[in-house]
Protein backbone atom coordinates (compact mmCIF):
# COMPACT_ATOMS: atom_id res chain seq x y z
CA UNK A 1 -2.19 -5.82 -25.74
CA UNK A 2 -3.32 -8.04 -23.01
CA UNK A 3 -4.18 -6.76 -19.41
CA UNK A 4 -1.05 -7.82 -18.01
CA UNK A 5 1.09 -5.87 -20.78
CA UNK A 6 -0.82 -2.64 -20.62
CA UNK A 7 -1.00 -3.31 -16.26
CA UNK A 8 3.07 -2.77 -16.72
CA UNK A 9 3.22 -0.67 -19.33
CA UNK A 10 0.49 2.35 -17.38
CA UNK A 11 2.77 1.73 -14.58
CA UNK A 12 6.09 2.40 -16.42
CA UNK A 13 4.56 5.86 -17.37
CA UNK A 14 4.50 6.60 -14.15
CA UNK A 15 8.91 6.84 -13.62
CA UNK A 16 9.75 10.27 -13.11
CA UNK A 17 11.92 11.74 -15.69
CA UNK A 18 15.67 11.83 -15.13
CA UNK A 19 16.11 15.12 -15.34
CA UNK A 20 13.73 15.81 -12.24
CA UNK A 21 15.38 12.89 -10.30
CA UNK A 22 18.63 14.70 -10.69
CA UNK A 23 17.80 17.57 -9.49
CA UNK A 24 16.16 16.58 -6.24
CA UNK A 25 17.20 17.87 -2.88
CA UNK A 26 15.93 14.49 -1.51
CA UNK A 27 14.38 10.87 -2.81
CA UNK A 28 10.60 11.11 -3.17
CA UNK A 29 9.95 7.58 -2.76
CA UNK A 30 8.82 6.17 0.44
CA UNK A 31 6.87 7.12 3.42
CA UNK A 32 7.56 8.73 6.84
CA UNK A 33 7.90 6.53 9.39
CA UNK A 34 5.67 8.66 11.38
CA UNK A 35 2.22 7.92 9.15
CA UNK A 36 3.41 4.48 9.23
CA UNK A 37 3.16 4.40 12.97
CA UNK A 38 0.05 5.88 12.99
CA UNK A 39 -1.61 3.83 10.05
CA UNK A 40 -1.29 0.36 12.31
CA UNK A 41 -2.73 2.51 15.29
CA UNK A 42 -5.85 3.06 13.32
CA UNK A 43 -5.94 -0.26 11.89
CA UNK A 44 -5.96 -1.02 15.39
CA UNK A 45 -8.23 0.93 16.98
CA UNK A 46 -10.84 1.49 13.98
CA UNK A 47 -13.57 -1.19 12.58
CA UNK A 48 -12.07 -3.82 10.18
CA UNK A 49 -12.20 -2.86 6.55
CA UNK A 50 -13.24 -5.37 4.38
CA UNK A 51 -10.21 -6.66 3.14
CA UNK A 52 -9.64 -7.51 7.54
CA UNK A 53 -12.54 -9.05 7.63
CA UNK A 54 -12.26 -11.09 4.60
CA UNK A 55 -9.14 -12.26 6.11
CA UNK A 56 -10.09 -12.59 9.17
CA UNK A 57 -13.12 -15.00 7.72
CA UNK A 58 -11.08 -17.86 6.27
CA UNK A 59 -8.27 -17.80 8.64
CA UNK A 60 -8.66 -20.97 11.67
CA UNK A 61 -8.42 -20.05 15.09
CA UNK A 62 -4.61 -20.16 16.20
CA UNK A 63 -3.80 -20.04 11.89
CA UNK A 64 -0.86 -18.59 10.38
CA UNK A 65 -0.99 -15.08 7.72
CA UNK A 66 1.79 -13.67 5.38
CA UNK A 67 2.17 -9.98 5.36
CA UNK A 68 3.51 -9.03 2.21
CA UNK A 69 4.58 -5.17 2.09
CA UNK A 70 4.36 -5.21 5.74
CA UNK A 71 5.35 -2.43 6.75
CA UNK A 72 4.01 -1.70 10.34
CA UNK A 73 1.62 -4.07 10.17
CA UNK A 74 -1.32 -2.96 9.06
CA UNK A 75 -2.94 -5.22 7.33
CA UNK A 76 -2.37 -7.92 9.53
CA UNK A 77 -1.47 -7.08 13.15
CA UNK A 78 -5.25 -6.45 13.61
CA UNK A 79 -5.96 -10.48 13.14
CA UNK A 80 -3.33 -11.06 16.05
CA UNK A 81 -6.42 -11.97 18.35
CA UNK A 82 -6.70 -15.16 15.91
CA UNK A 83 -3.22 -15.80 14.54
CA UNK A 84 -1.15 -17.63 15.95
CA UNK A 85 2.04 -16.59 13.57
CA UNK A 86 2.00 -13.77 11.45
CA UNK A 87 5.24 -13.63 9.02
CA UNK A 88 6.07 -10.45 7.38
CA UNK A 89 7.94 -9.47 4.37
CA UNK A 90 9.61 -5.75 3.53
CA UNK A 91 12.33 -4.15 1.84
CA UNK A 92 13.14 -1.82 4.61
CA UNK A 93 14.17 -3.05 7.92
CA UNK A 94 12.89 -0.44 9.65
CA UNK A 95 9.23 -1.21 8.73
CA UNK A 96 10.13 -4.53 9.72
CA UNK A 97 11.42 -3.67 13.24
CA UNK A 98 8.36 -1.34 13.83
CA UNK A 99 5.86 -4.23 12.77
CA UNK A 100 8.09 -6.71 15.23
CA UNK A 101 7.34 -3.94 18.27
CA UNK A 102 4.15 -4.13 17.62
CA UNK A 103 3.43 -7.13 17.20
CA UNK A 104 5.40 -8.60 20.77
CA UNK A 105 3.12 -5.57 22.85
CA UNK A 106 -0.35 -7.64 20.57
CA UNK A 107 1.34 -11.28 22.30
CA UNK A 108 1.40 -12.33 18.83
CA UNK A 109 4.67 -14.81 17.42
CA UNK A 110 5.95 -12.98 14.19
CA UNK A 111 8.90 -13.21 12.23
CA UNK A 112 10.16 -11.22 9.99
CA UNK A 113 12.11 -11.87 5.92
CA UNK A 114 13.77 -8.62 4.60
CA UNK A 115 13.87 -8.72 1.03
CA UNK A 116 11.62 -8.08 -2.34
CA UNK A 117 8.74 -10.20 -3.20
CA UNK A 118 9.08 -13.06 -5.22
CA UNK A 119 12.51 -12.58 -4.56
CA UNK A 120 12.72 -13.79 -1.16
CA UNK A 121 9.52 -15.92 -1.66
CA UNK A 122 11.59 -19.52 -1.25
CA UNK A 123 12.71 -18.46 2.12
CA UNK A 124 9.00 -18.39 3.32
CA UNK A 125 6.69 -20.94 4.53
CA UNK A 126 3.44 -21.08 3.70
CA UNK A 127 0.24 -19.41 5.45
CA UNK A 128 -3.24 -20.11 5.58
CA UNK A 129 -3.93 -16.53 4.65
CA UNK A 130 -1.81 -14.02 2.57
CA UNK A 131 -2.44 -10.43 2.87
CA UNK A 132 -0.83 -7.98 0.63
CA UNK A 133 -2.25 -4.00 0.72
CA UNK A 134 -1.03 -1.11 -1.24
CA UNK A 135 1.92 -2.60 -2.85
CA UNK A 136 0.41 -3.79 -6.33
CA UNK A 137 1.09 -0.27 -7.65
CA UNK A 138 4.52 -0.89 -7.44
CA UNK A 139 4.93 -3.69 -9.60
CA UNK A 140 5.17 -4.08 -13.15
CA UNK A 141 5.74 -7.60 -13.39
CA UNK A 142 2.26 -8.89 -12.05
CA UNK A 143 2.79 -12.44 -12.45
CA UNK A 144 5.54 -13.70 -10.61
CA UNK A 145 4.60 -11.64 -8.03
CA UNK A 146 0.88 -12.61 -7.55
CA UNK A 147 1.47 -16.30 -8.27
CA UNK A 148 4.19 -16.26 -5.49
CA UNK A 149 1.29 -15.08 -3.30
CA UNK A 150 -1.32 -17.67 -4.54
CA UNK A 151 1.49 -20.45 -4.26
CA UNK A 152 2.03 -19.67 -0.67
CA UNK A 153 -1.72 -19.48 0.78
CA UNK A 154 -3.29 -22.57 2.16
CA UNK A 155 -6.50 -20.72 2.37
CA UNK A 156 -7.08 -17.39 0.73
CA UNK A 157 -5.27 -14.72 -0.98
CA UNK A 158 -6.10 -10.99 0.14
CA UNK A 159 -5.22 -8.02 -1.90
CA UNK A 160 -6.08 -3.97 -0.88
CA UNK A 161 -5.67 -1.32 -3.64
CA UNK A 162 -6.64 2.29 -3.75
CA UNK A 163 -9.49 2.27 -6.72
CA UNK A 164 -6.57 4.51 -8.64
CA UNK A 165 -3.17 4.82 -8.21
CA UNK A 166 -2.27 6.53 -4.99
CA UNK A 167 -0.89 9.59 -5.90
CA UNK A 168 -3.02 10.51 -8.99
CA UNK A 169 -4.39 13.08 -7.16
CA UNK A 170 -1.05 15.19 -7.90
CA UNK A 171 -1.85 15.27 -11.75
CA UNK A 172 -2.40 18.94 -11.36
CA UNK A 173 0.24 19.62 -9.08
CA UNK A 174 2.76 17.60 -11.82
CA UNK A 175 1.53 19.82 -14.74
CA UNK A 176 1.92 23.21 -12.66
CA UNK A 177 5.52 23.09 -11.27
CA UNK A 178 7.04 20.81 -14.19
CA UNK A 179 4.78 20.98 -17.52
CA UNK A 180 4.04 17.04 -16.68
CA UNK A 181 1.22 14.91 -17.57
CA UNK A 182 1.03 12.27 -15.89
CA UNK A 183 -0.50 8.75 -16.52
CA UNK A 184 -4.47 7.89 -15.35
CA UNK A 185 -3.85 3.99 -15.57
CA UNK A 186 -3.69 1.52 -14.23
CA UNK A 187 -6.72 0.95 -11.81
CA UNK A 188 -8.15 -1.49 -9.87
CA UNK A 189 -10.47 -2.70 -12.50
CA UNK A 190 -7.25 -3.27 -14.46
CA UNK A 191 -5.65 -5.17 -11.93
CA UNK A 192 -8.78 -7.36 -11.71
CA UNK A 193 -8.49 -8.09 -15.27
CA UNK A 194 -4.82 -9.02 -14.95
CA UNK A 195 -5.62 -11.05 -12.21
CA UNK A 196 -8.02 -13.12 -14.51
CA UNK A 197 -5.47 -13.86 -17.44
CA UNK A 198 -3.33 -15.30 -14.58
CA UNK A 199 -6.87 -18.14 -13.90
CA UNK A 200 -7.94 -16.45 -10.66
CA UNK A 201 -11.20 -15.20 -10.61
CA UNK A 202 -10.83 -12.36 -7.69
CA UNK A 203 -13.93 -11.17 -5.65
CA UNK A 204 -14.22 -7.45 -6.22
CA UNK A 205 -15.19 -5.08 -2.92
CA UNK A 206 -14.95 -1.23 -2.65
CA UNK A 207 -15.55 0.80 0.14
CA UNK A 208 -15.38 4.72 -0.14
CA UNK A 209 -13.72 6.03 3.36
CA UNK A 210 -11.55 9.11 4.47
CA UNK A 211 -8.16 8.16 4.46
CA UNK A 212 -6.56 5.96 7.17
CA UNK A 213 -3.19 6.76 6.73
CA UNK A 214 -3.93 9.74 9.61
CA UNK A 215 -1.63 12.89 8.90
CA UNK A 216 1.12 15.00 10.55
CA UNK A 217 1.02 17.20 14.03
CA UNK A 218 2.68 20.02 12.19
CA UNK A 219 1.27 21.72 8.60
CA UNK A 220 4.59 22.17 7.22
CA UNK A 221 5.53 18.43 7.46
CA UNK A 222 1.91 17.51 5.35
CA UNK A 223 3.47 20.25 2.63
CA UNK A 224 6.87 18.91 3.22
CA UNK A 225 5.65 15.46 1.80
CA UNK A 226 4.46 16.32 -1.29
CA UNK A 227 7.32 18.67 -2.20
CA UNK A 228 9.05 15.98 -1.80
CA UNK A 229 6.97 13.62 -3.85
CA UNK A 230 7.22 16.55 -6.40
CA UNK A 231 11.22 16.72 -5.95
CA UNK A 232 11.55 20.31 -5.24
CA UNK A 233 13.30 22.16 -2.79
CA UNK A 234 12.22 23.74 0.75
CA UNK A 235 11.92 27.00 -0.57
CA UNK A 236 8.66 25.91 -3.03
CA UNK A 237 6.90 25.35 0.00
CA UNK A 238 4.71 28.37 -0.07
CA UNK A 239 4.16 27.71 -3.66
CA UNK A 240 3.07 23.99 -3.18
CA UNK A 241 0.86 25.09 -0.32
CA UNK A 242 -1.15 27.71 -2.45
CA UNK A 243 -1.61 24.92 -5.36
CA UNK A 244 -3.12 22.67 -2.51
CA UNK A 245 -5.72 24.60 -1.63
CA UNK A 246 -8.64 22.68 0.21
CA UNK A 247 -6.36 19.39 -0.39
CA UNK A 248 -4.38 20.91 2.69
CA UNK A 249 -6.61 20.00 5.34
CA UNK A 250 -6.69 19.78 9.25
CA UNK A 251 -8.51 17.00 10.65
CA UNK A 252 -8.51 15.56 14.16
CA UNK A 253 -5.28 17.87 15.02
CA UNK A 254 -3.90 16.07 12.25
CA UNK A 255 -2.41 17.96 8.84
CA UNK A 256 -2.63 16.06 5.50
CA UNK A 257 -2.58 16.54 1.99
CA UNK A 258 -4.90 14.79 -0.73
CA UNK A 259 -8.61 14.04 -1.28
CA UNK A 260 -10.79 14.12 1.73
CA UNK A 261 -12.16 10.76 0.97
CA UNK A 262 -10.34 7.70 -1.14
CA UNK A 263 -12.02 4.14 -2.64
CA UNK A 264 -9.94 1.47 -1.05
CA UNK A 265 -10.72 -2.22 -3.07
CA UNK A 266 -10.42 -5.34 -2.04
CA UNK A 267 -9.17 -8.14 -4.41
CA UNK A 268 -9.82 -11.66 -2.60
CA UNK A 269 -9.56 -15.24 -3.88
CA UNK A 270 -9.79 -18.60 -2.62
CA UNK A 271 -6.18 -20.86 -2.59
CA UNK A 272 -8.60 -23.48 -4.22
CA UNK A 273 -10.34 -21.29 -6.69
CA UNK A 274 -13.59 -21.28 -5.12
């Protein structure tokens, strides 16, 4: 099995069974808009990570980056002191008017594509600097999605993964309220390897760091997360809460759930495979 296969293949393991799906009170994909607010304020406000400054390295003074995954901006609102046009591309038009805000208070000229990479990749122009964090995770199909970003940087390609998948860290929850094991693939190391049966030869970074996705004001919206992540119903709450245990943590005035410190990797290449 090459990288690429098993890449898909540890991802596919991670569906949630039907018969949980169904019987959700709620979806238990996506992410508050709240923690998505406050994720671009840190971003912001904090020191750049290494993926920033690895962007911010190879990208010319008035250049242009590609945001793909978006969201608020993250990942590349903080360059807006150098870009001079910063294009960014999400499924959900929320994100996308959230990243737009943003962006017009930074002075910055954005635009915005709704749609799913490569899908909407013909509509966009390219940049001398893509930048695509925590959205690798979600896709299966590597390849047309990484050579889309590669085929539409001038300069360098920037990539940010967690050092496992995001939400490992509920293993033990899965296996308590449903019997579930769930998978321990893929990683970054894999993705590095399925990056290199696609020709590019990716720079490898970590950097071990609390999380800077920030947290809720209230505790109950923290547990309200994961029981929906877990797709059970309001009255679990106590339950899930218990089974946290020192995962449930207060920091800053700030609830959230999940380690108290995460490996965030960058995966960086050259547009000329330098």
């Amino acid at each position: 099995m090459t990288a690429l296969e098993r890449w898909a293949e540890d991802l596919r393991g991670w569906g949630i069974p039907d018969e949980i799906l169904a019987r959700a009170p709620e979806s238990p994909w996506g992410f508050p808009p709240e923690l998505m607010h406050r994720r671009v304020s840190i971003a912001l406000r904090d020191p750049p990570t290494p993926s920033a400054g690895r962007a911010r390295e190879a990208l010319p003074p008035g250049g242009s980056v590609l945001d793909v995954g978006v969201g608020t901006g993250a990942a590349s609102l903080p360059l807006a002191d150098r870009a001079g046009q910063i294009t960014g591309v999400d499924t959900s038009e929320d994100m996308l008017a959230a990243f737009l805000e943003v962006a017009r208070r930074l002075g910055v000229r954005t635009r915005a594509v709704c749609g799913r990479w490569p899908d909407v990749s013909r509509d966009v122009i390219p940049a001398d600097v893509v930048v695509c964090h925590h959205v690798l995770y979600n896709v299966q199909d590597l390849a047309p999605f990484v050579q889309a970003l590669h085929q539409h940087a001038r300069r360098r390609v920037v990539v940010e993964i967690t050092e496992r998948h995001p939400l490992s860290w509920m293993n033990g929850l899965w296996r308590r309220f449903h019997g579930l094991r769930r998978p321990t693939g893929p990683s970054a190391d894999d993705a590095a390897l399925a990056l290199g049966e696609l020709g590019f030869d990716a720079h490898l970074e970590r950097v071990t760091a609390r999380p800077r996705s920030s947290g809720f004001e209230r505790r109950e919206d923290a547990v309200s997360l994961v029981r929906r992540r877990l797709c059970l119903s309001a009255e679990r709450d106590d339950e899930i809460a218990e089974a946290l245990g020192d995962l449930l943590v207060e920091r800053d005035g700030l609830w959230s759930a999940g380690p108290l410190e995460q490996t965030l990797v960058t995966l960086w290449w050259d547009a000329d495979g330098d």
